[in-house]
PDB file of N, CA and C in Angstrom:
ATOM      1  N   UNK A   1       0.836  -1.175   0.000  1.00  0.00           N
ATOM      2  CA  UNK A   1       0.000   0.000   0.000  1.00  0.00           C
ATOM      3  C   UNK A   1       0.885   1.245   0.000  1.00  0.00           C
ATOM      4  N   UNK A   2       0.549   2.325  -0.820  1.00  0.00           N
ATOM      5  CA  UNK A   2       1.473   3.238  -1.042  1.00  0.00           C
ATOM      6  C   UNK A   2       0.985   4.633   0.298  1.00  0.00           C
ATOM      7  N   UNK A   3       2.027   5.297   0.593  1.00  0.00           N
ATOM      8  CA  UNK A   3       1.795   6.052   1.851  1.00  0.00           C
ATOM      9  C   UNK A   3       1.643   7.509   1.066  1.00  0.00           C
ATOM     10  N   UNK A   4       0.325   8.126   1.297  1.00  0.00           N
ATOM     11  CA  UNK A   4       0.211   9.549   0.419  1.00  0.00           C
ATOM     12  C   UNK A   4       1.318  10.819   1.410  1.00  0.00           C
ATOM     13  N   UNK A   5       1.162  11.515   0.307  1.00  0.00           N
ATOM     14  CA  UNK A   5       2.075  12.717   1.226  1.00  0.00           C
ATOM     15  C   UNK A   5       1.472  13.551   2.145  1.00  0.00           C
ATOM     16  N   UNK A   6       2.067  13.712   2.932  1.00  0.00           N
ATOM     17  CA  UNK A   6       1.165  14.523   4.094  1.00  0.00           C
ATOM     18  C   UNK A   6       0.631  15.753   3.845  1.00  0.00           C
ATOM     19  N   UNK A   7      -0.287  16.572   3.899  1.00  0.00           N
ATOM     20  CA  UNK A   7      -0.431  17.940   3.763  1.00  0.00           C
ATOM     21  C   UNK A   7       0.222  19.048   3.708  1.00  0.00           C
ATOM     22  N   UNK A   8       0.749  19.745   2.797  1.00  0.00           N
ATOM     23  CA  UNK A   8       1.953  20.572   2.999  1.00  0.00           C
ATOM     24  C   UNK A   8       0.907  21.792   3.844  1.00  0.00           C
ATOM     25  N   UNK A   9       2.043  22.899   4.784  1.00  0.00           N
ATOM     26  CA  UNK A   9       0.978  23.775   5.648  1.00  0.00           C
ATOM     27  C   UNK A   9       1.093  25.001   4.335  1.00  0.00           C
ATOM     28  N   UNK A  10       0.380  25.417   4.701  1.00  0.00           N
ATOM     29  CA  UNK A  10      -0.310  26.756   3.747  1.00  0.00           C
ATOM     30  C   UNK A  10       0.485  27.913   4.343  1.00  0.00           C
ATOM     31  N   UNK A  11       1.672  27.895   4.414  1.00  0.00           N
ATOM     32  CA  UNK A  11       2.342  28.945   5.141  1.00  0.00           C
ATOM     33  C   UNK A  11       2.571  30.163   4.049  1.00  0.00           C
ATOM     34  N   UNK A  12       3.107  29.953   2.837  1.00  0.00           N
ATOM     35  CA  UNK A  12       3.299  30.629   1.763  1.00  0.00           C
ATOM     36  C   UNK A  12       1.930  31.540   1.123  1.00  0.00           C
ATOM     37  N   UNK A  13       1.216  30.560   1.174  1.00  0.00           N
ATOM     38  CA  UNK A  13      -0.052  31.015   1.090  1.00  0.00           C
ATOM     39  C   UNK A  13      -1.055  32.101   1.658  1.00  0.00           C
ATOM     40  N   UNK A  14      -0.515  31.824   3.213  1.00  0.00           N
ATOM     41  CA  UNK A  14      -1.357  32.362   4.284  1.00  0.00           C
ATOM     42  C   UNK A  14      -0.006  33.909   4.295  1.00  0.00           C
ATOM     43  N   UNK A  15       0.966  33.758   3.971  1.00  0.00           N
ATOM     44  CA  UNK A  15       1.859  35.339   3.598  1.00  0.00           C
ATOM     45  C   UNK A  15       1.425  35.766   2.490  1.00  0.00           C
ATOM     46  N   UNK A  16       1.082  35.556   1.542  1.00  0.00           N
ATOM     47  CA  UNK A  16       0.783  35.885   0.276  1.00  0.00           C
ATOM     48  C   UNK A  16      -0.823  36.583   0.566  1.00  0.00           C
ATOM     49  N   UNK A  17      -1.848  36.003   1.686  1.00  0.00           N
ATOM     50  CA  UNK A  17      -2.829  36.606   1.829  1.00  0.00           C
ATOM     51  C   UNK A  17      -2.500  37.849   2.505  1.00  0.00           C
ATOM     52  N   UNK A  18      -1.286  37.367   3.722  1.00  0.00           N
ATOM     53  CA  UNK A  18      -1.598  38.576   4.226  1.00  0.00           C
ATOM     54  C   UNK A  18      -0.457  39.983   3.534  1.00  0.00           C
ATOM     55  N   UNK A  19      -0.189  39.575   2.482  1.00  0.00           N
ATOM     56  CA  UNK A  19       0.910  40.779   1.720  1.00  0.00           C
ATOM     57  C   UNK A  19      -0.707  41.475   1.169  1.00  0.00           C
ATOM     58  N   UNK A  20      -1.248  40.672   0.449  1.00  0.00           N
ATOM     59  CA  UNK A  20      -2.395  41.307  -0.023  1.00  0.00           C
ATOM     60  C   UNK A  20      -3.389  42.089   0.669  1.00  0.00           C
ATOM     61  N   UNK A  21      -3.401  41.737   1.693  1.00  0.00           N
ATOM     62  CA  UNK A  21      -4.197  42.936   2.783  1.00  0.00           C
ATOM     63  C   UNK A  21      -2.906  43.987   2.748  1.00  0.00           C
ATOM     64  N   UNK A  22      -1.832  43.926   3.364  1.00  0.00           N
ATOM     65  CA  UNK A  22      -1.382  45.011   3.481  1.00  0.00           C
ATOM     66  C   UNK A  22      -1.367  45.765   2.094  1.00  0.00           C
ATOM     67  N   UNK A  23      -1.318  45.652   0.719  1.00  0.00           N
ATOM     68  CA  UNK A  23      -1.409  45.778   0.119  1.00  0.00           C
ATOM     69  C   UNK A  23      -2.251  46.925  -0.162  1.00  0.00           C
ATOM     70  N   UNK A  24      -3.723  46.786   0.043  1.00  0.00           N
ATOM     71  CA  UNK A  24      -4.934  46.893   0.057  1.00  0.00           C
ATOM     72  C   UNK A  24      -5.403  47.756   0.799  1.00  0.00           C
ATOM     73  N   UNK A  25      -4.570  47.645   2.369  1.00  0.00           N
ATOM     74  CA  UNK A  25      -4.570  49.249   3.149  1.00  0.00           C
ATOM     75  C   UNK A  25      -4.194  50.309   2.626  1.00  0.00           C
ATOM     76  N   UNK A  26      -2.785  49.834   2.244  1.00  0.00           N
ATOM     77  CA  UNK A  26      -1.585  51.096   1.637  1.00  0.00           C
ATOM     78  C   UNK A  26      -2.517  51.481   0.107  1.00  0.00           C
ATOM     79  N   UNK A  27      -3.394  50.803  -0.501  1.00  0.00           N
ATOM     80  CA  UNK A  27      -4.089  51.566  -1.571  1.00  0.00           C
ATOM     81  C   UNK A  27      -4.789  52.592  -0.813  1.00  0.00           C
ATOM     82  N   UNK A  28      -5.526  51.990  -0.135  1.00  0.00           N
ATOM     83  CA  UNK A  28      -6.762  52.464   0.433  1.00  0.00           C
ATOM     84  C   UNK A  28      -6.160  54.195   1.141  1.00  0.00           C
ATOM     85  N   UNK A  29      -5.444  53.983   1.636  1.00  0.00           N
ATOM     86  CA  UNK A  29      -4.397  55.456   2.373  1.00  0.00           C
ATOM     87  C   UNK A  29      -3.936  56.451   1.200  1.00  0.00           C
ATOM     88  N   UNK A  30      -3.394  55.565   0.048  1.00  0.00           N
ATOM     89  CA  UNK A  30      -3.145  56.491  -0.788  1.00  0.00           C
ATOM     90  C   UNK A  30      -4.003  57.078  -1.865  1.00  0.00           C
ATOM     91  N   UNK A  31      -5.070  56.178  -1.692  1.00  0.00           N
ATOM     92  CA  UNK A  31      -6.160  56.831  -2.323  1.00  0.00           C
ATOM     93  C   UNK A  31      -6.721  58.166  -2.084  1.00  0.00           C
ATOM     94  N   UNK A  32      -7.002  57.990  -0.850  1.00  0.00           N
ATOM     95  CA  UNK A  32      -7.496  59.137   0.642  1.00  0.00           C
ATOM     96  C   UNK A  32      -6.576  59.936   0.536  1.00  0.00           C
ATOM     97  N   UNK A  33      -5.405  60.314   0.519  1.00  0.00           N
ATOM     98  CA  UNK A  33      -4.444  60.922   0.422  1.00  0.00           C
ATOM     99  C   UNK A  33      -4.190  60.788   1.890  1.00  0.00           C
ATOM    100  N   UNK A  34      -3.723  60.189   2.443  1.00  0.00           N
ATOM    101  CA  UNK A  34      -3.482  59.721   4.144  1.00  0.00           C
ATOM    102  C   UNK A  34      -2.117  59.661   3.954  1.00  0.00           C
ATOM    103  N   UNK A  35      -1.476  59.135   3.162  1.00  0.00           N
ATOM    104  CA  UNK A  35      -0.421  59.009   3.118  1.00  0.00           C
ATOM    105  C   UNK A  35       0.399  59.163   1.418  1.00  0.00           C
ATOM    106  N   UNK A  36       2.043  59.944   1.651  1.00  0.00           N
ATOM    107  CA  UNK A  36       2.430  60.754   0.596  1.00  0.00           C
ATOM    108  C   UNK A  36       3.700  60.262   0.258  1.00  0.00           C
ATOM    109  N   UNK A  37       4.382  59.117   1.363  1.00  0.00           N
ATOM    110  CA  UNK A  37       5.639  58.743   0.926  1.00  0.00           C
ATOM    111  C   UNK A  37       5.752  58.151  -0.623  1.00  0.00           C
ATOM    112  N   UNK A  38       6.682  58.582  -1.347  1.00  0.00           N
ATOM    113  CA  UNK A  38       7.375  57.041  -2.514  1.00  0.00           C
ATOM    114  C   UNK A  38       6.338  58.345  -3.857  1.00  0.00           C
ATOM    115  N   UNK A  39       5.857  59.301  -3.290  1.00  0.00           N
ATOM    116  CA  UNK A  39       5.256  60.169  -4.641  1.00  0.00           C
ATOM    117  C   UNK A  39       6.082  61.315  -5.178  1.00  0.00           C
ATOM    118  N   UNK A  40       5.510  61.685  -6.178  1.00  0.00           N
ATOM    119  CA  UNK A  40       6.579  62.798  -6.577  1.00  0.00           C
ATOM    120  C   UNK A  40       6.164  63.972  -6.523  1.00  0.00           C
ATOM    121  N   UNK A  41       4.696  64.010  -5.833  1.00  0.00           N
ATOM    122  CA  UNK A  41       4.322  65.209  -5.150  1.00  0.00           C
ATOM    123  C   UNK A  41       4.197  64.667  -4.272  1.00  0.00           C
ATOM    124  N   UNK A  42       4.426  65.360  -3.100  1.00  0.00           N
ATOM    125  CA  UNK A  42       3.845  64.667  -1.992  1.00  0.00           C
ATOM    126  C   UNK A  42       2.893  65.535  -1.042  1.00  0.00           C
ATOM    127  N   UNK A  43       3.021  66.542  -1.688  1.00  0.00           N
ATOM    128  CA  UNK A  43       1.842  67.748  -1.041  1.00  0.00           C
ATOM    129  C   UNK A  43       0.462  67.245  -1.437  1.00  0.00           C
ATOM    130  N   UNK A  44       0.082  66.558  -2.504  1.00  0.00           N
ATOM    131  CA  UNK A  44      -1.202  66.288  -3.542  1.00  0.00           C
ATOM    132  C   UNK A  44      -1.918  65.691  -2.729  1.00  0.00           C
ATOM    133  N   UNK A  45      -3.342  65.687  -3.050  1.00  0.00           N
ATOM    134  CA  UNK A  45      -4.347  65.469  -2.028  1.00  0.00           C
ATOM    135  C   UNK A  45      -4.482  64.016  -1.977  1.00  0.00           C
ATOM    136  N   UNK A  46      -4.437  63.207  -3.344  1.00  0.00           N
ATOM    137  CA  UNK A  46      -4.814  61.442  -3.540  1.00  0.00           C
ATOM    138  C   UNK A  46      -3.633  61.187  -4.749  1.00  0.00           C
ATOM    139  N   UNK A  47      -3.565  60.313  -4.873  1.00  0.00           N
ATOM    140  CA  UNK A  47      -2.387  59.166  -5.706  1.00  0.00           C
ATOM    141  C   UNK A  47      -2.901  58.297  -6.110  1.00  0.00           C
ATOM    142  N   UNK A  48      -3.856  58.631  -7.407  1.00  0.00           N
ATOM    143  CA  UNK A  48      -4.379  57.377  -7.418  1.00  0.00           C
ATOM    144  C   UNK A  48      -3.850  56.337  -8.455  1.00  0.00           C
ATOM    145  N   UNK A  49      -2.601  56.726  -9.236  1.00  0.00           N
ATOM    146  CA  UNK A  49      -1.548  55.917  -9.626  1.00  0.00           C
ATOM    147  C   UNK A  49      -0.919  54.976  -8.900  1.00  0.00           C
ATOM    148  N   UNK A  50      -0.386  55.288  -7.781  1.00  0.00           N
ATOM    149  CA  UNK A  50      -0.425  54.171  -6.960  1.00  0.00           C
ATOM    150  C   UNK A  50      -1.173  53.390  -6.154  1.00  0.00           C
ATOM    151  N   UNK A  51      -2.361  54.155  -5.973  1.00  0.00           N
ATOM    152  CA  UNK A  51      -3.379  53.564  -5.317  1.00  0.00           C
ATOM    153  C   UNK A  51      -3.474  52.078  -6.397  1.00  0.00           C
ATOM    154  N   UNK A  52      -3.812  52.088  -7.615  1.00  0.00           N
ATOM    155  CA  UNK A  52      -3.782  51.079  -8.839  1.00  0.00           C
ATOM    156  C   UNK A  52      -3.095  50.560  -8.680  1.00  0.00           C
ATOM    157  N   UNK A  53      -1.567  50.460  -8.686  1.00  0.00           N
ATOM    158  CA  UNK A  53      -0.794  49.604  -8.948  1.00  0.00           C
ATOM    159  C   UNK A  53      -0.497  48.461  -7.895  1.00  0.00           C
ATOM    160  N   UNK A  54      -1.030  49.352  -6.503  1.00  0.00           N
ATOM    161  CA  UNK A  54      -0.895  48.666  -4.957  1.00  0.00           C
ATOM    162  C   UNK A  54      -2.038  47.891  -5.105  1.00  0.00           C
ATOM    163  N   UNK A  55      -3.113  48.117  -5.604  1.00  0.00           N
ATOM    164  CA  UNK A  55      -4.659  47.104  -5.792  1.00  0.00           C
ATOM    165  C   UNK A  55      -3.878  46.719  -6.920  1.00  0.00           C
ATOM    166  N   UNK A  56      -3.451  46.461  -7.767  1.00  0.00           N
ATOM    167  CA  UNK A  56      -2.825  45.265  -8.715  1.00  0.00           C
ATOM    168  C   UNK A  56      -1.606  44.309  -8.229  1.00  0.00           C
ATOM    169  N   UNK A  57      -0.832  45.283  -7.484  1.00  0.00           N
ATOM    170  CA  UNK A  57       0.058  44.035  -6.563  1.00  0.00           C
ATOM    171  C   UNK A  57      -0.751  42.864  -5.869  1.00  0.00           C
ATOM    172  N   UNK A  58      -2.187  43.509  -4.718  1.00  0.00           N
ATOM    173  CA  UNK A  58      -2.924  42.991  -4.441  1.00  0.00           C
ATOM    174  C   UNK A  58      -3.263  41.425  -4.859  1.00  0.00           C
ATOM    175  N   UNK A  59      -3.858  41.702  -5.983  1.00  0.00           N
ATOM    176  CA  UNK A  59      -4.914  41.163  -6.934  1.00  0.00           C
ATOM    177  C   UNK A  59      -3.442  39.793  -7.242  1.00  0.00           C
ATOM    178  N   UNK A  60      -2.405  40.268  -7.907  1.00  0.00           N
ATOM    179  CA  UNK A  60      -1.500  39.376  -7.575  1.00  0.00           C
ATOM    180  C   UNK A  60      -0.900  38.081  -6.729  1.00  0.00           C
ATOM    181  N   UNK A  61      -1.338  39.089  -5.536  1.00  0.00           N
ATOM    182  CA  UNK A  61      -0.639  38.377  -4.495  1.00  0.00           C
ATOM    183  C   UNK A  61      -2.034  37.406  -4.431  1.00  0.00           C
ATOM    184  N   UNK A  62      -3.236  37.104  -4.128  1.00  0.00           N
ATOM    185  CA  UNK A  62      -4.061  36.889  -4.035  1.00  0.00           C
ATOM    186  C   UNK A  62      -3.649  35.583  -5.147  1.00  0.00           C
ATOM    187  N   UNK A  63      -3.683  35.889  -5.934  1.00  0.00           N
ATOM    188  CA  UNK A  63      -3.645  34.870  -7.601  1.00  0.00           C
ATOM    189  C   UNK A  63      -2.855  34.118  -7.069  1.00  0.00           C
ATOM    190  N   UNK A  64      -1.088  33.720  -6.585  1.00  0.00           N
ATOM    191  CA  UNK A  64       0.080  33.652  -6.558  1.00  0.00           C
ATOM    192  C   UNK A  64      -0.666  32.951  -4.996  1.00  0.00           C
ATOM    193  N   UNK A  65      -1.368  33.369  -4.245  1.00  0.00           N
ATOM    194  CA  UNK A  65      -1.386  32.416  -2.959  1.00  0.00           C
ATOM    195  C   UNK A  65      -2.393  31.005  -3.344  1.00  0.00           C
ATOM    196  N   UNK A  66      -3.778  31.200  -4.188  1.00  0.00           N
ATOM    197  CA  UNK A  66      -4.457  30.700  -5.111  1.00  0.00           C
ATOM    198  C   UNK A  66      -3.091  28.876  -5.300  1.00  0.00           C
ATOM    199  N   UNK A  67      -2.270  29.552  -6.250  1.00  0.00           N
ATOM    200  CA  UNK A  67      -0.860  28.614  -6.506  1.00  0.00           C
ATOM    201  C   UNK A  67      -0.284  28.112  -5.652  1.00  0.00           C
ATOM    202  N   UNK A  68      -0.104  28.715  -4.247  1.00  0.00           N
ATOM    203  CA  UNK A  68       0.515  28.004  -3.361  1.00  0.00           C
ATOM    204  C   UNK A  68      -0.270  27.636  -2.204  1.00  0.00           C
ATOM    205  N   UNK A  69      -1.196  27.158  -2.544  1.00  0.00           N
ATOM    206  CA  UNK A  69      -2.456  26.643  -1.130  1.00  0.00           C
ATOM    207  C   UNK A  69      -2.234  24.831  -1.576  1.00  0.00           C
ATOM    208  N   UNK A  70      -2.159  23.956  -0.356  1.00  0.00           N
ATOM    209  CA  UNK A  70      -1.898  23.143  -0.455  1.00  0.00           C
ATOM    210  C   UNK A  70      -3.430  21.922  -1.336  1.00  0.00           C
ATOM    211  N   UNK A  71      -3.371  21.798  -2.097  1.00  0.00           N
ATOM    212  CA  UNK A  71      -4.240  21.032  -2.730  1.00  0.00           C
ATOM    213  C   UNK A  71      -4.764  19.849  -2.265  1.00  0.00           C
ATOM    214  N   UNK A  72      -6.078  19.649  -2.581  1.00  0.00           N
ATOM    215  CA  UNK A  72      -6.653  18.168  -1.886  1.00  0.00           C
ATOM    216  C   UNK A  72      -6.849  17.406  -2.965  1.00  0.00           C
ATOM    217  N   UNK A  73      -6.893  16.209  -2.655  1.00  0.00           N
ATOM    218  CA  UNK A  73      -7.100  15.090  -3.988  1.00  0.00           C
ATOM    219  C   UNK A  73      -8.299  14.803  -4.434  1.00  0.00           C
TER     220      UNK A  73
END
């Protein structure tokens, strides 16, 4: 009888969710204009260039944890 492999833990996975929340704040702040670091104005009221690209890292990371969640048979 052949011995299946044990469950790998969802550790990669469960970072990859939580990059995507942080992710998802730091849009959310720079949307609001809450926060101004990493811009090239930084007086400006919202960023919503990066607000996008931080909700597309997101959306990423999300996909990419999707890939590394341990699969059932």
């Amino acid at each position: 009888m052949q011995q299946t492999q044990s469950a790998t833990p969802p550790t990669l996975a469960i970072g990859l969710v939580a990059l995507a929340l942080v992710f998802l704040v730091l849009a959310v702040l720079y949307a609001f204009g809450v926060i101004g670091f990493f811009a090239s104005q930084p007086g400006a009221a919202h960023h919503y260039k990066h607000a996008a690209v931080l909700a597309v890292l997101a959306v990423g990371s999300l996909i990419a944890a999707n890939f590394a969640r341990p699969k059932t048979a």
